[in-house]
Each structure stands twice: as structure tokens, then as C-alpha cells.
Protein backbone atom coordinates (compact mmCIF):
# COMPACT_ATOMS: atom_id res chain seq x y z
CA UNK A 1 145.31 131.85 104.16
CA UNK A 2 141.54 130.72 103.68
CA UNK A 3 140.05 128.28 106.10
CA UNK A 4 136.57 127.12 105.48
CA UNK A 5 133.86 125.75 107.72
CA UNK A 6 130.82 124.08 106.32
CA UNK A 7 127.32 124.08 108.11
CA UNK A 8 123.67 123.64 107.64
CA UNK A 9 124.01 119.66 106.63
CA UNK A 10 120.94 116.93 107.66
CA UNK A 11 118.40 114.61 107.12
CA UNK A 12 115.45 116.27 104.48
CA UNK A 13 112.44 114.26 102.82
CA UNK A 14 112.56 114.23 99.04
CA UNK A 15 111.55 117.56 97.85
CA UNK A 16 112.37 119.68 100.55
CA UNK A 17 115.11 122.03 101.30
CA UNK A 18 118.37 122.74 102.70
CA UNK A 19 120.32 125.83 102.80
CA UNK A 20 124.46 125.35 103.32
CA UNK A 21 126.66 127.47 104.59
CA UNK A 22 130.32 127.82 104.53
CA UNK A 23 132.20 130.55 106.46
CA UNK A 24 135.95 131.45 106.02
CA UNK A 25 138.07 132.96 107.35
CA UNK A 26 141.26 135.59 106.00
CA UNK A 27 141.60 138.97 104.60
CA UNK A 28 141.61 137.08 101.21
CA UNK A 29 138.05 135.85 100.93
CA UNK A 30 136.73 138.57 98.15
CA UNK A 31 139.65 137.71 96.56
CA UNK A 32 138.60 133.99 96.04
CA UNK A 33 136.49 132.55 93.89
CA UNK A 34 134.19 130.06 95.64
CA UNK A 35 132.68 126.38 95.14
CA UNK A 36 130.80 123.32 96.18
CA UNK A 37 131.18 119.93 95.45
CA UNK A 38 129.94 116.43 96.77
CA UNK A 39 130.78 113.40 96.60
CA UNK A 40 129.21 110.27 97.40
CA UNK A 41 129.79 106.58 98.66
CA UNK A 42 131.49 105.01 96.45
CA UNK A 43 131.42 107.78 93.81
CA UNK A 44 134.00 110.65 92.65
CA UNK A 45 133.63 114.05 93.64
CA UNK A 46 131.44 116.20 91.18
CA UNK A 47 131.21 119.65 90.87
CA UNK A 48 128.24 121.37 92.08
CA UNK A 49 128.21 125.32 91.89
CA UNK A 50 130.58 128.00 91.97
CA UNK A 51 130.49 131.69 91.69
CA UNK A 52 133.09 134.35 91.46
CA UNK A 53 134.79 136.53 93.76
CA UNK A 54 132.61 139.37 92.71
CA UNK A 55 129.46 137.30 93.62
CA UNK A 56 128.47 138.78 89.60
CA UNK A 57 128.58 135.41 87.92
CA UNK A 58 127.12 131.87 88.92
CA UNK A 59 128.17 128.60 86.65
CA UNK A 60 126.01 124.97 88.14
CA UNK A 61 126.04 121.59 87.24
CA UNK A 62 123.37 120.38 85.16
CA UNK A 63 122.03 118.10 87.80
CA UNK A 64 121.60 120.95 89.90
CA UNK A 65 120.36 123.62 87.68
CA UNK A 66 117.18 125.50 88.54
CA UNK A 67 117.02 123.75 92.00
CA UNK A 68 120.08 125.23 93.52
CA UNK A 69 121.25 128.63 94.30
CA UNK A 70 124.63 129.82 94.94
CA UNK A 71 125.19 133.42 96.89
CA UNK A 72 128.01 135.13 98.59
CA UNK A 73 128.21 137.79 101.49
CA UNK A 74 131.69 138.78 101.38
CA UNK A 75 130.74 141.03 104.47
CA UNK A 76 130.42 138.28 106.63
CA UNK A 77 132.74 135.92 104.67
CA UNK A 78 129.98 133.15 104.15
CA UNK A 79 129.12 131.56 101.05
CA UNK A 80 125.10 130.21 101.11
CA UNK A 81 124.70 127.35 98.58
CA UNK A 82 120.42 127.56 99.14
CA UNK A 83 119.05 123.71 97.87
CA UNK A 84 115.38 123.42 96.96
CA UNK A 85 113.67 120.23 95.59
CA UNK A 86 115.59 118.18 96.74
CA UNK A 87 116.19 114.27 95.48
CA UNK A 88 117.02 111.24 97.22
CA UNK A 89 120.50 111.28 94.21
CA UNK A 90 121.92 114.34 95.91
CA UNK A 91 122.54 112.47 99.15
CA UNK A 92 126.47 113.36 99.13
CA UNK A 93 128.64 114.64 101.79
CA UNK A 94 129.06 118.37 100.26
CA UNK A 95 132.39 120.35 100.48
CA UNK A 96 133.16 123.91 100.27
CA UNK A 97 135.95 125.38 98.29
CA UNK A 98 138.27 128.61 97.64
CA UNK A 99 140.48 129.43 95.23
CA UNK A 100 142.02 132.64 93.52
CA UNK A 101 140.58 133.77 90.51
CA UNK A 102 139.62 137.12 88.34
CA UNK A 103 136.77 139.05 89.20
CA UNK A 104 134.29 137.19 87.36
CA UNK A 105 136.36 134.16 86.93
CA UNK A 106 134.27 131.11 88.47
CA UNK A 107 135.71 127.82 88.39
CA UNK A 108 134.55 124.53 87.96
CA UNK A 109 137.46 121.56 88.35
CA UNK A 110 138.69 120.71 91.65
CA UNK A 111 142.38 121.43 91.16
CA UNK A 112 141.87 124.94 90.60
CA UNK A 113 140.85 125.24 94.60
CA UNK A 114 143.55 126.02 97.03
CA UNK A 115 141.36 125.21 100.45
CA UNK A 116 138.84 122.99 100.78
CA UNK A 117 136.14 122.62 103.93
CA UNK A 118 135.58 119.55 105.75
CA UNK A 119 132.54 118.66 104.71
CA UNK A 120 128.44 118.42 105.54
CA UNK A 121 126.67 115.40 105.06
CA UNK A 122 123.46 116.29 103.30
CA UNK A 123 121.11 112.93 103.07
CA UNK A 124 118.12 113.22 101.12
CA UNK A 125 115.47 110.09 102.01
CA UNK A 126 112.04 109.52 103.31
């Protein structure tokens, strides 16, 4: 089984930048695709990024498009979601997520992750 450990949360000024990480842990990990997605007060989880096992394809949210970058090193088991730009709307606590999938399968809706991280609070204010 795949357990998952967020990192790299905090406080940023608008425009700046944050770089997440989420280590796991299992024999399984390259088998898994990954994901992140936040949610905030009051609001319903969203999807952020994902990217397949194979680290070959990427799929992001609109919102987050061009700003965010989503990488794997399944060497060292750690998924780096890198956040540039950022804005005072993607204040969220931000969750990692695994769950099996083809090669270059990514996937994008919540139920199709098995194991899910605790979550990093990323706040984004002046």
C-alpha cells in the first residue's frame, strides 16, 4: 500500500512561489498515477494537477495552467507540484493523491485515487 506525506506548505506574498512535495512510500509508487488537489474554507475540493505513472503526460486545471508544474522522481518516490505566480485565490489546504492507472493514464476526479495525503496548507496573502 501507498502512504503519502505532503511538505513544502506556508505563508507566500502574491506572486511568489512555492514548491510542494509529497513523498510515498511502497513498492507500488511507479505504478500509480499521481495528483493534487485543494480545497478551501468553505469550498469543495478541486482538482489541481495530475500526471501519470510514467511521469510522460501532465493534465492541469485551468486555473492553474501555465503557473504550475507537476514532476515526478519515481527514484526517490516524491512527486514535486512546483507553484509560481502565485494568487491570493489559491490559498487552499493542498492534498496529494495516488491511484492505479495505465502508463500514461492521468486522472483527474477524486474517486479514482486510492490514498490520499494529509494535507499542506498553502496561504497566499500580503
Amino acid at each position: 500500500q501507498v502512504q503519502l506525506v505532503e511538505s513544502g506548505g506556508g505563508l507566500v506574498q502574491p506572486g511568489g512561489s512555492l514548491r510542494l512535495s509529497c513523498a510515498a512510500s511502497g513498492r507500488t509508487f511507479i505504478t500509480y498515477a499521481m495528483g493534487w488537489f485543494r480545497q478551501a474554507p468553505g469550498k469543495e475540493r478541486e482538482f489541481v494537477a495530475a500526471i501519470s505513472w510514467s511521469g510522460g503526460n501532465t493534465y492541469y486545471a485551468d486555473s492553474v495552467k501555465g503557473r504550475f508544474t507537476l514532476s515526478r522522481d519515481n527514484a526517490k518516490n516524491t512527486v514535486y507540484l512546483q507553484m509560481n505566480s502565485l494568487k491570493p485565490e489559491d490559498t487552499a489546504v493542498y492534498y496529494c493523491a495516488a491511484g492505479p492507472a495505465h502508463r500514461l493514464e492521468v486522472l483527474t476526479t477524486p474517486t479514482q485515487y486510492e490514498r490520499w495525503g494529509q494535507g499542506t496548507q498553502v496561504t497566499v496573502s500580503s
